[in-house]
C-alpha atoms as a PDB file:
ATOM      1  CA  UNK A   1      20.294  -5.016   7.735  1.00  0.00           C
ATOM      2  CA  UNK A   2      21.134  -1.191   7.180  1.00  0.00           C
ATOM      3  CA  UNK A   3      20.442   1.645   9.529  1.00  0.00           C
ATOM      4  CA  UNK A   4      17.083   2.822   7.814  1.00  0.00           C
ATOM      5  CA  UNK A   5      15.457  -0.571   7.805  1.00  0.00           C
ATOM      6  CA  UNK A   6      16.276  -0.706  11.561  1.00  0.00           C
ATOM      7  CA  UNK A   7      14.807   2.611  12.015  1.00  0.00           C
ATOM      8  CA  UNK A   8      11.827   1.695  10.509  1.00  0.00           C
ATOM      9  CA  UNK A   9      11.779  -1.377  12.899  1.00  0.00           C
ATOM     10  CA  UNK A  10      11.798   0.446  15.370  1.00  0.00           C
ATOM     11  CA  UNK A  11       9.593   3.032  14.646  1.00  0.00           C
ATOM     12  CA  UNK A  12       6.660   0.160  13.883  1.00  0.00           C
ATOM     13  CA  UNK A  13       7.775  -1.287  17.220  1.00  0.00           C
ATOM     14  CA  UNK A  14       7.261   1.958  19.076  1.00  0.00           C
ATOM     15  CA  UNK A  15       3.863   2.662  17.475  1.00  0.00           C
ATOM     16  CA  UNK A  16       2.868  -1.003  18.520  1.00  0.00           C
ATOM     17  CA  UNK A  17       3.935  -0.581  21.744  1.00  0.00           C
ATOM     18  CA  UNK A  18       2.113   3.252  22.044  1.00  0.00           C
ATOM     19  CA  UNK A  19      -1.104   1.281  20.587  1.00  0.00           C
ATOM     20  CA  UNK A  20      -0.874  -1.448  23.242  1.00  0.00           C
ATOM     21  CA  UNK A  21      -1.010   0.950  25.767  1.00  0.00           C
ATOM     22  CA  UNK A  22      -3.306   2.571  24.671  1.00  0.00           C
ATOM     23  CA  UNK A  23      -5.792  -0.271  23.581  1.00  0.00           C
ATOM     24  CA  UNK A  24      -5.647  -1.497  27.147  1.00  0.00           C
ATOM     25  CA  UNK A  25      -6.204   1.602  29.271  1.00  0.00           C
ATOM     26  CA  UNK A  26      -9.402   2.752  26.790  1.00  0.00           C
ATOM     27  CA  UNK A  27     -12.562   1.145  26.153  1.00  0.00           C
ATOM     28  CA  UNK A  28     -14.961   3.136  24.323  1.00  0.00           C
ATOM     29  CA  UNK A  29     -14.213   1.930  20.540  1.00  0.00           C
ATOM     30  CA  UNK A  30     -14.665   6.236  18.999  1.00  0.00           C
ATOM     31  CA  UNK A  31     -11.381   7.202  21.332  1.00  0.00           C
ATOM     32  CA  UNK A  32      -9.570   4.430  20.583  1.00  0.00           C
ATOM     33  CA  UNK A  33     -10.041   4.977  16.871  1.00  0.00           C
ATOM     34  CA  UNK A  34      -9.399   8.547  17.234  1.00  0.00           C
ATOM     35  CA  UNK A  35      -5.708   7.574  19.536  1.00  0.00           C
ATOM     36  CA  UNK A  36      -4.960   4.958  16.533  1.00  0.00           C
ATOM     37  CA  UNK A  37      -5.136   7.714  14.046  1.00  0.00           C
ATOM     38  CA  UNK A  38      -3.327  10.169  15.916  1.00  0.00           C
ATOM     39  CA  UNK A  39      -0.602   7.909  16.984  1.00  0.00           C
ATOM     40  CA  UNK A  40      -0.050   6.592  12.930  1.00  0.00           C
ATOM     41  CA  UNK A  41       0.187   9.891  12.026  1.00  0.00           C
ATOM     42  CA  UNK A  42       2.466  11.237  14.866  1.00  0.00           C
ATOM     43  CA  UNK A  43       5.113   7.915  13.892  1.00  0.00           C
ATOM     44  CA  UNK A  44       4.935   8.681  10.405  1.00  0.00           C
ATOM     45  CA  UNK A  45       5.681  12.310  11.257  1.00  0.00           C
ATOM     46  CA  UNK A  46       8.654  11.362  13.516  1.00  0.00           C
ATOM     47  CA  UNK A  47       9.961   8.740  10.747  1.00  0.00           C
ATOM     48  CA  UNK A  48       9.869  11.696   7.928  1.00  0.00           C
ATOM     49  CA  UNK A  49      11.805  13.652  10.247  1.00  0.00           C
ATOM     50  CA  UNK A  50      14.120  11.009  10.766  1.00  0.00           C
ATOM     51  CA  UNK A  51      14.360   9.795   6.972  1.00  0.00           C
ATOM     52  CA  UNK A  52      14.461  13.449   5.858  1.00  0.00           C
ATOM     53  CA  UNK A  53      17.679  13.793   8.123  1.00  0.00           C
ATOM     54  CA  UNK A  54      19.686  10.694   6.819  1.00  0.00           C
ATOM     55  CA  UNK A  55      18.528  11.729   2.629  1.00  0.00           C
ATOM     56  CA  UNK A  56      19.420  15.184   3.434  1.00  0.00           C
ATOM     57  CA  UNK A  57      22.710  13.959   5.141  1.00  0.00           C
ATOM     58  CA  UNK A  58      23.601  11.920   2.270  1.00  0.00           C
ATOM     59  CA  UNK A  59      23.004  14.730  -0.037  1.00  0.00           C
ATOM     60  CA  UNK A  60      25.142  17.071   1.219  1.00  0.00           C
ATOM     61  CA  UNK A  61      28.199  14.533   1.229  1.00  0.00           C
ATOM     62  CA  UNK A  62      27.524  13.326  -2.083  1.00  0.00           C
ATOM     63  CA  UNK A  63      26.947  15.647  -4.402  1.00  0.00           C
ATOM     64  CA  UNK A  64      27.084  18.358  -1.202  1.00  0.00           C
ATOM     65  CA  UNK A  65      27.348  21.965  -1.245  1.00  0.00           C
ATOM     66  CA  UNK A  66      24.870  24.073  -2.971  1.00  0.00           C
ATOM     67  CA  UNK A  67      23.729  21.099  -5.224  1.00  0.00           C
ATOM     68  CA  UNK A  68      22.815  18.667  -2.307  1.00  0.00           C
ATOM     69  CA  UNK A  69      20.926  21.758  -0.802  1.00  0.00           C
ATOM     70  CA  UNK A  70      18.530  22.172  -3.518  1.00  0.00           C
ATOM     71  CA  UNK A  71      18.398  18.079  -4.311  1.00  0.00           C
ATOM     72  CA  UNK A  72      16.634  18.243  -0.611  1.00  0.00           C
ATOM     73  CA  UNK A  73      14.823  20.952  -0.838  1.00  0.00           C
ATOM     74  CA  UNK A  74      13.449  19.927  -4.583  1.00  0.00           C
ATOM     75  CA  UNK A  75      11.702  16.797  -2.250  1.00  0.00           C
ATOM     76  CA  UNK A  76      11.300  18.682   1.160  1.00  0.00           C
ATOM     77  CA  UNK A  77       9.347  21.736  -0.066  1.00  0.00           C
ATOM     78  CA  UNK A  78       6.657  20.260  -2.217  1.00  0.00           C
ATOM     79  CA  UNK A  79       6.275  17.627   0.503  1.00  0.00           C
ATOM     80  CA  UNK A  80       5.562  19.695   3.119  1.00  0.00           C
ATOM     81  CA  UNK A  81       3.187  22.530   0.866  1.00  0.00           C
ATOM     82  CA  UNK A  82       1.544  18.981   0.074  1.00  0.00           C
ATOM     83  CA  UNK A  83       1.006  18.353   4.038  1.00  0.00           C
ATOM     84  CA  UNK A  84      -0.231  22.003   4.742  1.00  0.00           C
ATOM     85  CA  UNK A  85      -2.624  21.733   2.006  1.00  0.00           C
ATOM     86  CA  UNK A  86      -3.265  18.286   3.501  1.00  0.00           C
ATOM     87  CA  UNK A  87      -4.811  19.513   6.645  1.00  0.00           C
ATOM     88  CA  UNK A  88      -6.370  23.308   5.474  1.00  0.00           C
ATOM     89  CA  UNK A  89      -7.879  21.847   2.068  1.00  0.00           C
ATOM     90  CA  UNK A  90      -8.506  18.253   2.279  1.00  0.00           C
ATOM     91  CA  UNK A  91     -10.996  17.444  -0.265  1.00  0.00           C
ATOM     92  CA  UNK A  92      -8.883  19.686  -2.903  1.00  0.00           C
ATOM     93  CA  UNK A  93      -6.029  17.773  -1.859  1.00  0.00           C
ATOM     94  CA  UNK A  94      -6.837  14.583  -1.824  1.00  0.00           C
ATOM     95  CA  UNK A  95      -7.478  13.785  -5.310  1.00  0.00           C
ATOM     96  CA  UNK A  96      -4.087  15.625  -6.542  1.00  0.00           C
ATOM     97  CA  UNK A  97      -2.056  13.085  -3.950  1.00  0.00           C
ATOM     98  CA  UNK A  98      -4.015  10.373  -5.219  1.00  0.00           C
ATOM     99  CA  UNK A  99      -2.753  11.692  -8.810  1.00  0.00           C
ATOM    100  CA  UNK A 100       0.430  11.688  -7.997  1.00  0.00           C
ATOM    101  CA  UNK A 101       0.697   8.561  -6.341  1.00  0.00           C
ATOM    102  CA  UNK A 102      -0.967   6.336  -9.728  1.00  0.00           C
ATOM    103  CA  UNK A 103       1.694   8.620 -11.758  1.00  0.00           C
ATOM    104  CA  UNK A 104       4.144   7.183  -9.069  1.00  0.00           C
ATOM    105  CA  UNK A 105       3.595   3.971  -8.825  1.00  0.00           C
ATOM    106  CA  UNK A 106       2.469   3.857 -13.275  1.00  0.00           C
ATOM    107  CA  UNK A 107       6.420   5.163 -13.561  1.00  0.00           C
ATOM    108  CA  UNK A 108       7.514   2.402 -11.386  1.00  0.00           C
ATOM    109  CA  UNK A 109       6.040  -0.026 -13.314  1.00  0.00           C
ATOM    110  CA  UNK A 110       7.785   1.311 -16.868  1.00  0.00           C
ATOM    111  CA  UNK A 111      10.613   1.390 -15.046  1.00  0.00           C
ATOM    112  CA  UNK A 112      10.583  -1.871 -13.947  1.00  0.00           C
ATOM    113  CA  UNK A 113      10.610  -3.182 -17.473  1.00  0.00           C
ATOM    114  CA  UNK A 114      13.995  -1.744 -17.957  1.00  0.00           C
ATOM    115  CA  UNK A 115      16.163  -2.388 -14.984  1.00  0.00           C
ATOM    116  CA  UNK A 116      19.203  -1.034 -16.838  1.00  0.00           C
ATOM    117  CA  UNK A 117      17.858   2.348 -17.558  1.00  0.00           C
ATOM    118  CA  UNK A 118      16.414   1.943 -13.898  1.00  0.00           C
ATOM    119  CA  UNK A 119      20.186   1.352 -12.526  1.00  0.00           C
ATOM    120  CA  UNK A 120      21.620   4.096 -14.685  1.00  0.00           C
ATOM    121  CA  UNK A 121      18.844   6.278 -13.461  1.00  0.00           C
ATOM    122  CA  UNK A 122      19.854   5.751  -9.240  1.00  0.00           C
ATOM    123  CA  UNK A 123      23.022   5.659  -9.951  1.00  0.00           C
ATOM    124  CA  UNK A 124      22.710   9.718 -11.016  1.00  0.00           C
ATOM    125  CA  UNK A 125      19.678  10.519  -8.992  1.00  0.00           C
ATOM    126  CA  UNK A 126      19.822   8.312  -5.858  1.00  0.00           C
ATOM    127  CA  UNK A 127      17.406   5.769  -4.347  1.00  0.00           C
ATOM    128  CA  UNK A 128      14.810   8.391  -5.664  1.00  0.00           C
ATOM    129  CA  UNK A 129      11.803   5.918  -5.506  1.00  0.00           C
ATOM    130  CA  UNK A 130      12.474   5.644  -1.511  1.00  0.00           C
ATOM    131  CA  UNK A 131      12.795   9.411  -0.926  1.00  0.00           C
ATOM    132  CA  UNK A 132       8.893   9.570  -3.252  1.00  0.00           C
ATOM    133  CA  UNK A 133       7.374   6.968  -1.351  1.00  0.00           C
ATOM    134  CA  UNK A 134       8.214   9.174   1.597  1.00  0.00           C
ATOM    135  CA  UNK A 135       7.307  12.608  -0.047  1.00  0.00           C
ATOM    136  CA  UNK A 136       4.322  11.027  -0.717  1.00  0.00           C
ATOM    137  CA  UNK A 137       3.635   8.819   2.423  1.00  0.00           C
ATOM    138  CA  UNK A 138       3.662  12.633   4.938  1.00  0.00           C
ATOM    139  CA  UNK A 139       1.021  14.659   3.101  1.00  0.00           C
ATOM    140  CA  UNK A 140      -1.211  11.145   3.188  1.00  0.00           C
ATOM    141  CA  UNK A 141      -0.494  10.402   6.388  1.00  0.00           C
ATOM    142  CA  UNK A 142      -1.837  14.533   7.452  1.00  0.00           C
ATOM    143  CA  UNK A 143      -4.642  13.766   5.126  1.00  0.00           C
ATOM    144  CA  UNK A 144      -5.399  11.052   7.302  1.00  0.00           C
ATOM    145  CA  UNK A 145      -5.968  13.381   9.949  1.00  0.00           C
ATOM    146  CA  UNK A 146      -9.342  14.641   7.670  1.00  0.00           C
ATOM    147  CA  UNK A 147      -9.802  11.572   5.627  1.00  0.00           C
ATOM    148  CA  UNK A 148      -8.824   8.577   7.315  1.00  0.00           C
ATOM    149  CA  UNK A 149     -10.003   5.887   4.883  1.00  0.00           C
ATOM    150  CA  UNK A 150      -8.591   7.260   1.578  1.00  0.00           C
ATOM    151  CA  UNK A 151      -5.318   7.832   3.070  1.00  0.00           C
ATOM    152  CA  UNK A 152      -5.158   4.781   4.609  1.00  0.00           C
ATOM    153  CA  UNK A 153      -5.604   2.866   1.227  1.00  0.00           C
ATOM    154  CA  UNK A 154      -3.306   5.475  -0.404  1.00  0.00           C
ATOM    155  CA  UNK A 155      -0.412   4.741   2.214  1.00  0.00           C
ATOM    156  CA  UNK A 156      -0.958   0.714   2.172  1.00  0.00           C
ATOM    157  CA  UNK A 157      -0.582   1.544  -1.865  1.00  0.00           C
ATOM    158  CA  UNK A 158       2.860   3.415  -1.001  1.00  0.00           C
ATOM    159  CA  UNK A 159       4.303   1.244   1.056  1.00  0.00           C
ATOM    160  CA  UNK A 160       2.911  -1.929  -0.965  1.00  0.00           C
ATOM    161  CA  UNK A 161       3.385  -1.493  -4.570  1.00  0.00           C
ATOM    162  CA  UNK A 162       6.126   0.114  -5.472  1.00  0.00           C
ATOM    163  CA  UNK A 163       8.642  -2.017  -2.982  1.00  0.00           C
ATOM    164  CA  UNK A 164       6.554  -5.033  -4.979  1.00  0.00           C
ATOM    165  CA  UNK A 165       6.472  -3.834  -8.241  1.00  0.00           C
ATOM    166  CA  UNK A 166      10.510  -3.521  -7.797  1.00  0.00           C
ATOM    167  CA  UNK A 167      11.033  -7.019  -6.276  1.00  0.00           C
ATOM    168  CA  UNK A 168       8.838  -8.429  -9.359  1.00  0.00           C
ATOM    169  CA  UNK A 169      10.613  -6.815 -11.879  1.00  0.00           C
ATOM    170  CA  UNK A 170      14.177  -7.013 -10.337  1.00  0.00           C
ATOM    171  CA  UNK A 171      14.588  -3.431 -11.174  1.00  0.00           C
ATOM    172  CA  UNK A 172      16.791  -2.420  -8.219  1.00  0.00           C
ATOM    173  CA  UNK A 173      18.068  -2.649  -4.858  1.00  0.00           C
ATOM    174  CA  UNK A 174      15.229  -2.853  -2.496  1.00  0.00           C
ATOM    175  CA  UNK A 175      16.959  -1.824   1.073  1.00  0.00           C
ATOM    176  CA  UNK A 176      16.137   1.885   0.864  1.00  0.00           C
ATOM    177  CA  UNK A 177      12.908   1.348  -0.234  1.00  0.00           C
ATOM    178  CA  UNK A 178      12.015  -1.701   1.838  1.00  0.00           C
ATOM    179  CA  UNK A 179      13.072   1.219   5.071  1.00  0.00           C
ATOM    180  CA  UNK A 180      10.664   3.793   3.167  1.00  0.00           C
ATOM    181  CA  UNK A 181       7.860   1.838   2.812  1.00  0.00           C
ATOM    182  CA  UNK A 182       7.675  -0.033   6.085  1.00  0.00           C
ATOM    183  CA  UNK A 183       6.029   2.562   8.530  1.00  0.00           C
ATOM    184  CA  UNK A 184       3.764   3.983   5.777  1.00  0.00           C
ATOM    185  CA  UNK A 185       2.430   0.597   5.494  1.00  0.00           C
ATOM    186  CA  UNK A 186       1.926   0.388   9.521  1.00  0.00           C
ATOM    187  CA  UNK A 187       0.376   3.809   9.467  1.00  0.00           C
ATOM    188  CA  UNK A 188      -2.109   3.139   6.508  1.00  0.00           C
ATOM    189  CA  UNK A 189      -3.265  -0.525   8.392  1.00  0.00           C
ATOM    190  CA  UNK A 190      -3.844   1.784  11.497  1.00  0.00           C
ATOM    191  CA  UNK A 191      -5.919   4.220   9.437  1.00  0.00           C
ATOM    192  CA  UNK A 192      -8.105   1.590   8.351  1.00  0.00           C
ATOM    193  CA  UNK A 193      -8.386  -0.033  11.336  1.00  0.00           C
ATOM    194  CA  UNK A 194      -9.387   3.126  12.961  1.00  0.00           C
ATOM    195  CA  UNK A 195     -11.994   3.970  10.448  1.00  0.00           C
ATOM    196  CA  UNK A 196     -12.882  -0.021  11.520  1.00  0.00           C
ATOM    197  CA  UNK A 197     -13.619   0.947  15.110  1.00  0.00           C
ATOM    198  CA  UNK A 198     -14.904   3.986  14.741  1.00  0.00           C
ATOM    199  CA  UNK A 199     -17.844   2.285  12.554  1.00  0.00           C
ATOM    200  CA  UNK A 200     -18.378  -0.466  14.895  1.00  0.00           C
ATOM    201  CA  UNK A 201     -18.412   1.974  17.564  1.00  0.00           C
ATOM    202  CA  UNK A 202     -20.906   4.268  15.547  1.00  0.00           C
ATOM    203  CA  UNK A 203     -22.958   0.829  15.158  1.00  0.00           C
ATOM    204  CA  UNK A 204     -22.954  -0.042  18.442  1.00  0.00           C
ATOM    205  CA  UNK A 205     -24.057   3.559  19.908  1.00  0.00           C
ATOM    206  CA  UNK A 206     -27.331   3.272  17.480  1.00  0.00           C
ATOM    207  CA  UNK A 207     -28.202  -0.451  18.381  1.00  0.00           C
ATOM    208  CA  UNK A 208     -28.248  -0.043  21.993  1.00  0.00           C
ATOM    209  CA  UNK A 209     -30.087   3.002  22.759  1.00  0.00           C
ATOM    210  CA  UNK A 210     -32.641   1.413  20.230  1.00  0.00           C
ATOM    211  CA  UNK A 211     -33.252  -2.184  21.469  1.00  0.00           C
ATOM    212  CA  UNK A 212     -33.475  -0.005  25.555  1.00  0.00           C
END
């Protein structure tokens, strides 16, 4: 097992064990929603940071210099413009991330039909699928933070189809990817299940006042 796949282990484990706490020391079901969302977001966050470190690591030993500086930059600065407009401009933003994730995962899927070109292709660029799920996955999960329920089916996408469609189609080692798509998929599950609890919670609140 390499080092990112552990990281991601651990970052999942972290977030369950944040959630725990937090599950048992709140009751009403709005806050917990509103911690569950919070919390996905702040691990996904913290695992981008940590991912961004280890790609941006890599680049600068291999090719390094001033070429491995703008190979993490060409992925780092579109991500994050892509978070900003995340949180300032949701509803503008939301459809060009979900856009860019079908283009994504559609490119994925050619690719997949030609694992030779696929292997010639990461052996000049990279795992570069792993480093767009993760591009991807941080301006979702800060969408999240505006539109819970899209993101969390756009993340559970990321982290879902592209490590699939790969597996399928034999196009390519998976360990990279398997690491980049792990917490994603944690954080989209806890988006949903937030937008779960915050509904049932929203239910609840009308019943009871009506049937007093």
């Amino acid at each position: 097992m390499n080092v990112p796949v552990i990281l991601a282990l651990g970052a999942i484990i972290v977030f369950a064990v944040v959630m725990g706490v937090v599950m048992s020391r709140e009751k009403d079901p709005q806050r917990r929603a509103a911690a569950l969302t919070r919390t996905g977001a702040a691990v996904m966050a913290a695992f981008t940071v940590i991912g961004g470190i280890f790609i941006g690591g890599f680049a600068m030993q291999d090719p390094g210099g001033t070429t491995g500086t703008l190979i993490t930059l060409a992925w780092v600065v579109p991500m994050l413009i892509l978070a900003v407009s995340a949180w300032f401009w949701p509803a503008a933003t939301a459809p060009l991330l979900l856009a860019l994730a079908s283009a994504f995962i559609a490119a994925c899927v050619w690719l997949a039909f030609d694992p030779a070109a696929l292997s010639a292709f990461l052996n000049d660029n990279g795992p570069l699928i792993a480093v767009s799920v993760l591009a991807l996955a941080f301006p979702a999960a800060i969408l999240g933070l505006k539109v819970t329920a899209l993101a969390g089916w756009l993340l559970v996408g990321l982290g879902v189809l592209p490590l699939l469609i790969t597996i399928i189609g034999r196009s390519g080692a998976v360990g990279s990817l398997i690491a980049a798509s792990l917490v994603p998929l944690a954080c989209g599950i806890a988006y949903l299940l937030s937008v779960r609890m915050a509904r049932a919670g929203s239910t609840s609140g009308t019943i009871h006042p009506a049937a007093a």
